[in-house]
N, C-alpha and C. Protein backbone atom coordinates (compact mmCIF):
# COMPACT_ATOMS: atom_id res chain seq x y z
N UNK A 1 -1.02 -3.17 -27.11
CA UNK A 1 -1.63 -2.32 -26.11
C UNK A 1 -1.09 -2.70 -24.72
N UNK A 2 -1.25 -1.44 -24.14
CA UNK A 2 -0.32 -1.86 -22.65
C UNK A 2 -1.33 -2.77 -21.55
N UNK A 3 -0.78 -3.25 -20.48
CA UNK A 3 -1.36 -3.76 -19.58
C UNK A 3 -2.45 -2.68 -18.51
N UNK A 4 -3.48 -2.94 -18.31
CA UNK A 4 -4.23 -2.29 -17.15
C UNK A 4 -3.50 -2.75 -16.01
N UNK A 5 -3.20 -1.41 -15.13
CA UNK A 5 -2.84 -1.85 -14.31
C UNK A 5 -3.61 -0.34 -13.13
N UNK A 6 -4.32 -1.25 -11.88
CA UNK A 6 -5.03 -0.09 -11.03
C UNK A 6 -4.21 -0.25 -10.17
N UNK A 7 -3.61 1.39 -9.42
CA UNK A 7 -2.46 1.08 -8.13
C UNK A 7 -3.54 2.34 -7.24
N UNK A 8 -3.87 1.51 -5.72
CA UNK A 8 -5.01 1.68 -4.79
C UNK A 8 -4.05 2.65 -3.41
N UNK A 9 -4.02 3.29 -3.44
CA UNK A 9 -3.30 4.33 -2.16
C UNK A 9 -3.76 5.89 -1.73
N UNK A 10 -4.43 5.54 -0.26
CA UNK A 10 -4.93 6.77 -0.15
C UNK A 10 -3.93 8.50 0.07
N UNK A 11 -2.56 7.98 0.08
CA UNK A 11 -1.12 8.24 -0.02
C UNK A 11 -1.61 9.38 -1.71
N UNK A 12 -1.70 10.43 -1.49
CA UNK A 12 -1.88 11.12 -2.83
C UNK A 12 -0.55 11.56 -3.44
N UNK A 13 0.91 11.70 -2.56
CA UNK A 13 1.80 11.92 -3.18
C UNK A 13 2.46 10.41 -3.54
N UNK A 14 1.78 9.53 -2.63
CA UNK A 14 2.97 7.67 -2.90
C UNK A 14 2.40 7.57 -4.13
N UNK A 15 0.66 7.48 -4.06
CA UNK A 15 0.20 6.97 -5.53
C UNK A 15 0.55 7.40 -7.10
N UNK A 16 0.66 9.14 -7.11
CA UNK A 16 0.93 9.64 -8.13
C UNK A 16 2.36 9.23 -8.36
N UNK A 17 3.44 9.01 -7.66
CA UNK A 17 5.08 8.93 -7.72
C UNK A 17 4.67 7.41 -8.40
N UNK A 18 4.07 6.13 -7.48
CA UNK A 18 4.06 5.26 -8.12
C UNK A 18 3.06 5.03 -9.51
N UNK A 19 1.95 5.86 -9.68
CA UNK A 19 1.74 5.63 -11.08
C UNK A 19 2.49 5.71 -12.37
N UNK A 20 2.72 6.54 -11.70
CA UNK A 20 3.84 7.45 -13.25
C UNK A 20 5.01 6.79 -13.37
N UNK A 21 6.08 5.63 -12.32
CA UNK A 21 6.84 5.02 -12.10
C UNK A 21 6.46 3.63 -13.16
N UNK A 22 5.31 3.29 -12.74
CA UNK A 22 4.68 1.98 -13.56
C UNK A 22 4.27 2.43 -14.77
N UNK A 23 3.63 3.82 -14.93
CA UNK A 23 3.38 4.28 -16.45
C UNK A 23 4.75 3.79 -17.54
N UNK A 24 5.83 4.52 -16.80
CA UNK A 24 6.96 4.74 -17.55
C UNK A 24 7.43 3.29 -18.00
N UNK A 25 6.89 2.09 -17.29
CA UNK A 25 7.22 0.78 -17.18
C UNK A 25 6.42 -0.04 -18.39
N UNK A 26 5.44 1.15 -18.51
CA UNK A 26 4.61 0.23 -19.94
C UNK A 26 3.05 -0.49 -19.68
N UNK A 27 2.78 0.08 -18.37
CA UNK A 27 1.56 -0.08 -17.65
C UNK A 27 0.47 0.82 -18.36
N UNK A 28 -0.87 0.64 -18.60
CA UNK A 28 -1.60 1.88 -18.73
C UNK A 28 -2.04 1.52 -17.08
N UNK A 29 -1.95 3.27 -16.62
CA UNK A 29 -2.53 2.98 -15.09
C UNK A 29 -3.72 3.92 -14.95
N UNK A 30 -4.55 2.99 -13.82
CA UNK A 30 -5.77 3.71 -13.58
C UNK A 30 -5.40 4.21 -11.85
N UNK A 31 -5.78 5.41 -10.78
CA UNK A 31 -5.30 5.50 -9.25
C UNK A 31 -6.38 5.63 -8.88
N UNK A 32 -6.66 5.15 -8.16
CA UNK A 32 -7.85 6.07 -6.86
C UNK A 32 -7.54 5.89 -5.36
N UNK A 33 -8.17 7.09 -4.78
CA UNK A 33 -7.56 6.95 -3.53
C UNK A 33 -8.48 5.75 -2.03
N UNK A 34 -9.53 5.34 -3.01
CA UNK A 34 -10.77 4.56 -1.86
C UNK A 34 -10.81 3.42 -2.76
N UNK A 35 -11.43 2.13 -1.58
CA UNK A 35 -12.43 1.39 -2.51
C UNK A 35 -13.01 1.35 -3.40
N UNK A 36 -14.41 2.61 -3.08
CA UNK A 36 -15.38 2.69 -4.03
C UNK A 36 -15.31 3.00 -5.18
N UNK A 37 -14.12 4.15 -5.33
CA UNK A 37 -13.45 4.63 -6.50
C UNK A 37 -12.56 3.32 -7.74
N UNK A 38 -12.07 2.91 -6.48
CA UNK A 38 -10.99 1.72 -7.08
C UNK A 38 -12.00 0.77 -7.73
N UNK A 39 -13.07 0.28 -7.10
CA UNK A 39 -13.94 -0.69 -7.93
C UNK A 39 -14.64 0.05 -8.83
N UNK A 40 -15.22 1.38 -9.12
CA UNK A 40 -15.88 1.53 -10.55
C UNK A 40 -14.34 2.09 -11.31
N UNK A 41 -13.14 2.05 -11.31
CA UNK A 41 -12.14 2.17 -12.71
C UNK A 41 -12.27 1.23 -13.09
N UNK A 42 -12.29 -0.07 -11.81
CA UNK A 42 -12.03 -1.55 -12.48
C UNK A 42 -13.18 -2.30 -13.40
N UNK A 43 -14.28 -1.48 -12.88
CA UNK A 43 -15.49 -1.77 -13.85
C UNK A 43 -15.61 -1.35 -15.29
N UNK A 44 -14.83 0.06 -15.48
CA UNK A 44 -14.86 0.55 -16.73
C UNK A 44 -13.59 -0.13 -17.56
N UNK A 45 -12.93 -0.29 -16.84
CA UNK A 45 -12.27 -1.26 -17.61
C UNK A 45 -11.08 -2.45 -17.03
N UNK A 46 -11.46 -3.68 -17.02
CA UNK A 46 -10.93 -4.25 -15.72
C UNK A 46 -9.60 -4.74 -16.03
N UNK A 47 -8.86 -4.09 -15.01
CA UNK A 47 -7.35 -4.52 -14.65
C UNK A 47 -6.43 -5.83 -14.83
N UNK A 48 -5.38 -6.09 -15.55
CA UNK A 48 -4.63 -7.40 -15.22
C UNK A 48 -3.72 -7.43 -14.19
N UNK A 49 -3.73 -6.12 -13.56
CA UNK A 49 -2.88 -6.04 -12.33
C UNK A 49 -3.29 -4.90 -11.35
N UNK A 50 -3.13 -5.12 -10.60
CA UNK A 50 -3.62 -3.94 -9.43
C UNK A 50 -2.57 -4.08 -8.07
N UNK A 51 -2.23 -2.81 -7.43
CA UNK A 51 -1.55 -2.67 -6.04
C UNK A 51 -2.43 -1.96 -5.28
N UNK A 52 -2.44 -2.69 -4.25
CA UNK A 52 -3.73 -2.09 -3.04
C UNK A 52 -2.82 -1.78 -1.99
N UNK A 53 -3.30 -0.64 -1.47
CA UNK A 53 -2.39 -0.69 0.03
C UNK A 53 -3.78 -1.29 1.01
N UNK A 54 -2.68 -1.74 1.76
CA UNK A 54 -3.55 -2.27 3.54
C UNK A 54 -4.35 -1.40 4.12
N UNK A 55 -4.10 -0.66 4.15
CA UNK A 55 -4.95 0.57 5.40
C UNK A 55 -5.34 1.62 4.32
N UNK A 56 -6.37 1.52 4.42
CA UNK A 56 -7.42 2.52 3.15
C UNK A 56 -8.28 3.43 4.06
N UNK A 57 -9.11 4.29 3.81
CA UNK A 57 -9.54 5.25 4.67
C UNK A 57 -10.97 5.12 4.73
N UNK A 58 -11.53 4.08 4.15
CA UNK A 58 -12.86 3.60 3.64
C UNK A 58 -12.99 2.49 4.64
N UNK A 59 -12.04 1.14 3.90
CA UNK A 59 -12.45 0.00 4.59
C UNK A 59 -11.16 -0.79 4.42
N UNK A 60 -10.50 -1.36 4.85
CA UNK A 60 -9.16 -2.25 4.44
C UNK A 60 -8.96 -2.75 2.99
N UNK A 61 -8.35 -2.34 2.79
CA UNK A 61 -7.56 -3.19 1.18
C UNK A 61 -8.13 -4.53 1.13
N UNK A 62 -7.91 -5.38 2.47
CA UNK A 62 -8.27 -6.64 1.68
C UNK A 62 -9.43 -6.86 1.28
N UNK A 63 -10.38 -6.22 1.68
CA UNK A 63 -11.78 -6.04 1.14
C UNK A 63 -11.92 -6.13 -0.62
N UNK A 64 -11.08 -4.67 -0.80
CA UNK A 64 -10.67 -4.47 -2.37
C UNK A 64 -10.15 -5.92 -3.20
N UNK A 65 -8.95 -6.76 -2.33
CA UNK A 65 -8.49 -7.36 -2.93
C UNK A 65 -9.53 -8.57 -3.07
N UNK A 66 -10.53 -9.05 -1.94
CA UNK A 66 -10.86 -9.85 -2.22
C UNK A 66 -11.77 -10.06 -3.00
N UNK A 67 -12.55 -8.63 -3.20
CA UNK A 67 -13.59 -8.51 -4.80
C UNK A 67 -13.00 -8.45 -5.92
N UNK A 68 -11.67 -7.98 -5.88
CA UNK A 68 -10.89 -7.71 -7.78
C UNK A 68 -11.07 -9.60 -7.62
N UNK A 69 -10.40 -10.27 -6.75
CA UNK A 69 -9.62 -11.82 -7.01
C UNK A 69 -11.27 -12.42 -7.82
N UNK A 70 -12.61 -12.48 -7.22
CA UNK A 70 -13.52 -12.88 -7.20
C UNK A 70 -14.19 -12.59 -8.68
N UNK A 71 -13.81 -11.16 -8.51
CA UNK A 71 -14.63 -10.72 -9.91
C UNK A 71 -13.45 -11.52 -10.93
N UNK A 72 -12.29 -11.13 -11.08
CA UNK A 72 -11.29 -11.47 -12.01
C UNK A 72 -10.38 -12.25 -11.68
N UNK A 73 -10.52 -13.99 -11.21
CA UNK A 73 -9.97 -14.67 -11.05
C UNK A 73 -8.15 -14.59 -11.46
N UNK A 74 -8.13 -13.97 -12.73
CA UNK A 74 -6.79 -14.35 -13.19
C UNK A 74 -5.75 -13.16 -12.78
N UNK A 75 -6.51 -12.44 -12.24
CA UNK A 75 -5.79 -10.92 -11.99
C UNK A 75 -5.00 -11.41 -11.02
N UNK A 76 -3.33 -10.44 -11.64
CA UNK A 76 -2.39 -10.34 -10.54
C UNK A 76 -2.45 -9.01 -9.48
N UNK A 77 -2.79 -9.17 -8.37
CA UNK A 77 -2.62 -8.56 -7.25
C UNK A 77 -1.25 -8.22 -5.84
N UNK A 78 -0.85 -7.36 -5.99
CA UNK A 78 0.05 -6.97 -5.25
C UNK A 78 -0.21 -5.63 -3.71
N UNK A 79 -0.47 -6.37 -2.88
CA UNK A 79 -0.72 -5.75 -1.60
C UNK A 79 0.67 -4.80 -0.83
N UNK A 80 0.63 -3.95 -0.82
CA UNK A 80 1.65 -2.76 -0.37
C UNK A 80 1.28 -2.72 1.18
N UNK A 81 1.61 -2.52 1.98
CA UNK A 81 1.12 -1.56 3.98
C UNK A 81 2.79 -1.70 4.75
N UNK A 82 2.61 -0.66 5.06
CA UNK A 82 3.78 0.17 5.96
C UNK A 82 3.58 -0.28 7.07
N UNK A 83 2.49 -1.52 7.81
CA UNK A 83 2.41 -2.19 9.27
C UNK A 83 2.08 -3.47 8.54
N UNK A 84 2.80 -4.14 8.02
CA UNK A 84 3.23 -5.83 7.77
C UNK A 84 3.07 -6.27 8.95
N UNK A 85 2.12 -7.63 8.69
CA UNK A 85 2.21 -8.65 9.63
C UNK A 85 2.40 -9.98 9.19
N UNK A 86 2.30 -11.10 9.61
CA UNK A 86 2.08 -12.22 9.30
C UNK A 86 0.57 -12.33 8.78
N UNK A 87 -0.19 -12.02 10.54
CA UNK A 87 -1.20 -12.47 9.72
C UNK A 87 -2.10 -11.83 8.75
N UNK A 88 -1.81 -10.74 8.78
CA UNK A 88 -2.64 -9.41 7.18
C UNK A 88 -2.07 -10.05 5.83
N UNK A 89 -0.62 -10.87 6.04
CA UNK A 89 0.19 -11.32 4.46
C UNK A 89 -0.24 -12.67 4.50
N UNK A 90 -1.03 -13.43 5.08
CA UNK A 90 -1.51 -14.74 5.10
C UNK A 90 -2.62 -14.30 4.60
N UNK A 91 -3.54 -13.41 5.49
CA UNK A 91 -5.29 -13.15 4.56
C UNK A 91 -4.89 -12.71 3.54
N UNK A 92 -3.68 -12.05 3.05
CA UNK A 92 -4.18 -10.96 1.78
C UNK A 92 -3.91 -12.21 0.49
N UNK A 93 -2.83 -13.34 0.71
CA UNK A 93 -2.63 -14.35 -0.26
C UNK A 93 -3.71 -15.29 0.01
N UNK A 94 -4.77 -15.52 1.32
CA UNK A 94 -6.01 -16.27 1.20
C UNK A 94 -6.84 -15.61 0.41
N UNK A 95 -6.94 -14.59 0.21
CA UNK A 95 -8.05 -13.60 -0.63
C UNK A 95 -7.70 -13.87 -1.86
N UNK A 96 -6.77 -13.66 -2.20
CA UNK A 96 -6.23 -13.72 -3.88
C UNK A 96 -5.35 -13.18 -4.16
N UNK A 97 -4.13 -12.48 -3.17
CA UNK A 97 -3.69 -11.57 -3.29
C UNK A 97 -2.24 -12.37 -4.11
N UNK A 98 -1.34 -11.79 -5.14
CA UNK A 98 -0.53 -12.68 -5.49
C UNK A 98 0.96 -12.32 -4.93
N UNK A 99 1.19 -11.07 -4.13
CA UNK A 99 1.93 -11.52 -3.11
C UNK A 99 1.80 -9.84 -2.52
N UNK A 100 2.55 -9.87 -1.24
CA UNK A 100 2.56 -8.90 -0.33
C UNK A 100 4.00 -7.99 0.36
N UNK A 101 3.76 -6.74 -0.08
CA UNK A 101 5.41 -6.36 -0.24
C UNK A 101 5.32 -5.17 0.97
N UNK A 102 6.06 -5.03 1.81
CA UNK A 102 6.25 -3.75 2.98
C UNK A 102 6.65 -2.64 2.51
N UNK A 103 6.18 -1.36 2.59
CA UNK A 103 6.29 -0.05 2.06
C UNK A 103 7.41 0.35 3.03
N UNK A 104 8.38 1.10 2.49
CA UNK A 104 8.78 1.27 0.77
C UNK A 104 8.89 0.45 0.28
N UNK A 105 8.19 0.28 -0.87
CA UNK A 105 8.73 -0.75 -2.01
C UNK A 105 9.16 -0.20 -2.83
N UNK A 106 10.43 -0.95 -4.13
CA UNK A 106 11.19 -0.16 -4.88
C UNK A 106 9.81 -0.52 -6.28
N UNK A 107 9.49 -0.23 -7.28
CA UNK A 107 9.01 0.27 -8.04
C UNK A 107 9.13 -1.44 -8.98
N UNK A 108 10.65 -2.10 -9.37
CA UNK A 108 11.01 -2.72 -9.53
C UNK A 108 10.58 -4.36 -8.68
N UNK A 109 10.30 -4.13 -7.77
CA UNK A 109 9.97 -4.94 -6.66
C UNK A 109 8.37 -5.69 -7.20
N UNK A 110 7.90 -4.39 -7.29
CA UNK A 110 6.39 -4.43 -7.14
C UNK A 110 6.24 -5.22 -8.69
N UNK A 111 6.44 -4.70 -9.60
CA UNK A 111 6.62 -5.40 -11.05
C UNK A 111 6.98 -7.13 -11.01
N UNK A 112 8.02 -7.03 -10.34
CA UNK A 112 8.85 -8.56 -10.20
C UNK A 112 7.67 -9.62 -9.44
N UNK A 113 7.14 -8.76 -8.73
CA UNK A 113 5.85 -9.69 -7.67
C UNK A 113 5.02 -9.90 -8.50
N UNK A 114 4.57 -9.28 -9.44
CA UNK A 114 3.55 -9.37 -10.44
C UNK A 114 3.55 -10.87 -11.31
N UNK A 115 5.12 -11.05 -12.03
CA UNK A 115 5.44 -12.13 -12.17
C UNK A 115 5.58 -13.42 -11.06
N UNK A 116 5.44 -13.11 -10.57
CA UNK A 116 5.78 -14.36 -9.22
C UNK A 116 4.35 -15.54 -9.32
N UNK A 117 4.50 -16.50 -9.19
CA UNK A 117 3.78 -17.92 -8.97
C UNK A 117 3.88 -18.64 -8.18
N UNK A 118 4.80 -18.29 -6.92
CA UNK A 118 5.20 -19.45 -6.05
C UNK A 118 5.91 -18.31 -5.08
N UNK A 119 6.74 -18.56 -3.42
CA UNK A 119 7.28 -17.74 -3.12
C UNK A 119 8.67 -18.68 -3.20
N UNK A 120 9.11 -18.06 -2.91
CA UNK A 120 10.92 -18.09 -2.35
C UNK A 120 11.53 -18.84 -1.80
N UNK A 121 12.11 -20.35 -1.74
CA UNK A 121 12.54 -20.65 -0.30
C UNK A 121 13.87 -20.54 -0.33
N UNK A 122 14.43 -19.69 -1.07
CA UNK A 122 16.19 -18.93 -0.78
C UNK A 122 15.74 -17.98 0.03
N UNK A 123 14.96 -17.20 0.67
CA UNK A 123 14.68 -16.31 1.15
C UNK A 123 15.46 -16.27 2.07
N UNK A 124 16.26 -15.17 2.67
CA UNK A 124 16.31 -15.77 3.62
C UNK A 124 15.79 -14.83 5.26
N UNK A 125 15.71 -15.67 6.07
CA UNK A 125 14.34 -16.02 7.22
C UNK A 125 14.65 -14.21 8.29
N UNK A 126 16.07 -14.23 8.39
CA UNK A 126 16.80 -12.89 8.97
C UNK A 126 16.51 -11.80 7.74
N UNK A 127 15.59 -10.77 8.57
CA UNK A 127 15.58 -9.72 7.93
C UNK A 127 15.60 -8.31 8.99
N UNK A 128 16.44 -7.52 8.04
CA UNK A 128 16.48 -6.13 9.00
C UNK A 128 15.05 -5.61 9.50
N UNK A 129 14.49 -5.71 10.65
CA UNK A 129 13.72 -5.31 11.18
C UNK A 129 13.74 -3.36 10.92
N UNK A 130 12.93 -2.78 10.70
CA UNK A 130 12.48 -1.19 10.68
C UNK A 130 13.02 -0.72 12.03
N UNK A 131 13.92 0.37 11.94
CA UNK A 131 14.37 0.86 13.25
C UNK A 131 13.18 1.53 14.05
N UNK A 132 13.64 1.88 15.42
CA UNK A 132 12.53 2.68 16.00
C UNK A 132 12.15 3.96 15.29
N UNK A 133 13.25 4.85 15.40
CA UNK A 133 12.34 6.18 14.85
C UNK A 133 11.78 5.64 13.41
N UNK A 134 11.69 5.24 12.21
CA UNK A 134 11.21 4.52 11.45
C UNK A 134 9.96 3.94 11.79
N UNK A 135 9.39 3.02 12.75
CA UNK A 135 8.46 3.14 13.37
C UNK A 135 7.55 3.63 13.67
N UNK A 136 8.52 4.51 14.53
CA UNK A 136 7.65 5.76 15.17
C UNK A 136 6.73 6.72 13.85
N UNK A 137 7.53 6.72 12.94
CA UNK A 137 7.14 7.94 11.50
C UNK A 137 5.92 7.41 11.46
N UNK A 138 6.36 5.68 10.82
CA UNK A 138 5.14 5.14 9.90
C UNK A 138 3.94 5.57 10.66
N UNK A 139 4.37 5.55 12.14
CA UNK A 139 2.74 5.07 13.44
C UNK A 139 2.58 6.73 13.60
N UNK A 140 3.09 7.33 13.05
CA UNK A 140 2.64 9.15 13.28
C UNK A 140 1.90 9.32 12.00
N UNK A 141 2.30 8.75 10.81
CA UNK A 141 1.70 8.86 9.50
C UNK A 141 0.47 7.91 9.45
N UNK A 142 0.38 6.99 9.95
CA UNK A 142 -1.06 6.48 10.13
C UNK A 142 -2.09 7.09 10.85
N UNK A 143 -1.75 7.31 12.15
CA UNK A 143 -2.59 7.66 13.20
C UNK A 143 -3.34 9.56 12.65
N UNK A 144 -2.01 10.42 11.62
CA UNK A 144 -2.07 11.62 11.39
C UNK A 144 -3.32 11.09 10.09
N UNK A 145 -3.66 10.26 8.97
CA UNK A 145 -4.50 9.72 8.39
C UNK A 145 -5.79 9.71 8.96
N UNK A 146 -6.01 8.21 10.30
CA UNK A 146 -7.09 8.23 10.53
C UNK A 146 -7.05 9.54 11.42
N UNK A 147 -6.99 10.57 11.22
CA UNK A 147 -7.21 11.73 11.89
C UNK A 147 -7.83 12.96 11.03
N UNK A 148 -7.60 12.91 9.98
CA UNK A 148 -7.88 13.41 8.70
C UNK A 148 -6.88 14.40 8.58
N UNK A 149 -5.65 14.61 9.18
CA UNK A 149 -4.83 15.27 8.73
C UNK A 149 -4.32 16.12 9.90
N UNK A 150 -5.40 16.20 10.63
CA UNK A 150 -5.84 17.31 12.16
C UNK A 150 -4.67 16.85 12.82
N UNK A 151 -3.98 18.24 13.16
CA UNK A 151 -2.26 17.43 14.19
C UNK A 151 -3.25 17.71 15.51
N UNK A 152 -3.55 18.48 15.96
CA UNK A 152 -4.12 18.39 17.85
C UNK A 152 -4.93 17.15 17.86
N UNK A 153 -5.93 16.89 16.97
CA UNK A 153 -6.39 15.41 17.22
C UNK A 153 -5.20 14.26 17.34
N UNK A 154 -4.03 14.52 16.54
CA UNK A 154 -3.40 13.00 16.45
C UNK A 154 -2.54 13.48 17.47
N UNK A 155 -2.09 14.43 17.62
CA UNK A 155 -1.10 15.03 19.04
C UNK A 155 -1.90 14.09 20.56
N UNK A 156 -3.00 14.52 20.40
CA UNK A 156 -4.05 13.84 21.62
C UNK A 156 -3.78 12.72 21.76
N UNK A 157 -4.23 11.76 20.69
CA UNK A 157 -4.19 10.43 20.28
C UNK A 157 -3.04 9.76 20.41
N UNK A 158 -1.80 10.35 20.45
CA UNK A 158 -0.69 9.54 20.39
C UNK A 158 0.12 10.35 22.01
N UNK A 159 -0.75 11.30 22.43
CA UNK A 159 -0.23 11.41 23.73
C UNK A 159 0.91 12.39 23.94
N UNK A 160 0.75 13.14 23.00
CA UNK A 160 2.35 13.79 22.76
C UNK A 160 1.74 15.62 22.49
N UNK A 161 2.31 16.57 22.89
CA UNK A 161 2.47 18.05 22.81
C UNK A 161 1.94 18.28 21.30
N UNK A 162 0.95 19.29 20.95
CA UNK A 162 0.84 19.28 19.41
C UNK A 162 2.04 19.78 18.85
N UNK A 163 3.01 20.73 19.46
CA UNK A 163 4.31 21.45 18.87
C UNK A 163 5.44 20.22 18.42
N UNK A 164 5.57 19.21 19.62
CA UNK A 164 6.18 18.13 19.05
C UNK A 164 6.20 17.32 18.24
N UNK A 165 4.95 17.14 18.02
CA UNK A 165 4.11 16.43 17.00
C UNK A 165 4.71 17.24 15.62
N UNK A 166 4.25 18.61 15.29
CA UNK A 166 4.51 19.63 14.47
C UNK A 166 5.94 19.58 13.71
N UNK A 167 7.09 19.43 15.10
CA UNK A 167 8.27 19.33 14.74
C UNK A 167 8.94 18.03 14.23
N UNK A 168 7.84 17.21 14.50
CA UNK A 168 8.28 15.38 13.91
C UNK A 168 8.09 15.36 12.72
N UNK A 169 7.03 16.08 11.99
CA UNK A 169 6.02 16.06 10.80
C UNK A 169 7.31 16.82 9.86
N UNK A 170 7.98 17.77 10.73
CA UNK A 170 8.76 18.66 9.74
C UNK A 170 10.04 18.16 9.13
N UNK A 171 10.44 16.99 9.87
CA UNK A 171 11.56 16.63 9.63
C UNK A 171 10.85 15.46 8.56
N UNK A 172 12.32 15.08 7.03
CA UNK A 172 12.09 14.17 6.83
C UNK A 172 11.77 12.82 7.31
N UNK A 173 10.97 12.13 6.21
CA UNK A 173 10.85 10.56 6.81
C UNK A 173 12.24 9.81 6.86
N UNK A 174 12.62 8.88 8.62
CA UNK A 174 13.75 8.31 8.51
C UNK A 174 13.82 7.06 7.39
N UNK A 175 15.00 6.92 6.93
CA UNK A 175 15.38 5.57 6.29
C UNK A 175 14.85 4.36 6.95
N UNK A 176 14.43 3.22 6.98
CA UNK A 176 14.14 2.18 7.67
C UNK A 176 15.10 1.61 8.09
């Protein structure tokens, strides 16, 4: 029988692309797009692996992560967010988290973290920083979230023409 695996993203097109990515991988997967949701799948039947994103529309991921770690000590946890920090990837491995990967993640990535027990010290320390317009997307795609979708609210909010706003939204997301 396959592994439970719950992947947590209020992202309705990231989550479905990545379920079905991990399905194909041999996962049985459970999605939801909240907390509250995410903790009764895990109740009906509880997970050996789960991916939470950071910024949830409820209450922060690490919340999530730090009740799966509590309830299910042995569970592997993998934390996803498109605004990486130090210190959000320090709480999310104080919580229980078993490691913390910056969106996009490749599919492959997220699996490989699953296995992980220790981190890296080949790593190495130089990494390509996210260009500006890259940036700019992720912080238009958040802010357009906590907005509920509303472009004149996030147009307001980020200070910018709603038409411009309109025409940012239309263009693909840049490469990082």
């Amino acid at each position: 029988m396959a592994d439970r695996l719950l992947v947590v993203d209020d992202d309705d097109a990231f989550r479905g692309v990545l379920a079905k990515a991990l399905a194909r991988r041999g996962f049985e997967v459970a999605a939801a797009a909240n907390v509250e949701s995410a903790w009764e799948l895990a109740l009906e039947g509880p997970p050996a692996y789960a991916v939470v994103d950071l910024c949830l529309p409820d209450v922060s991921g690490l919340m999530l992560v730090d009740r799966l770690a509590r309830q299910w000590p042995g569970m592997r946890i993998v934390v996803l967010t498109g605004y990486a920090s130090i210190a959000t990837a320090v709480e999310a491995v104080k919580l229980g988290a078993t490691y913390y990967l910056t969106k996009p993640a490749q599919t492959d990535d997220i699996v490989a973290a699953f296995g992980r027990a220790h981190g890296d010290p080949s790593l190495s320390t130089t990494s390509q920083p996210m260009s500006v317009n890259r940036l700019e997307w992720e912080h238009i795609q958040k802010i357009l979230r906590e907005c509920g979708g509303n472009i004149s609210q996030t147009a307001q909010r980020l200070g910018m023409h709603r038409r411009t706003l309109q025409r940012k939204l239309q263009k693909r997301p840049v490469k990082s």
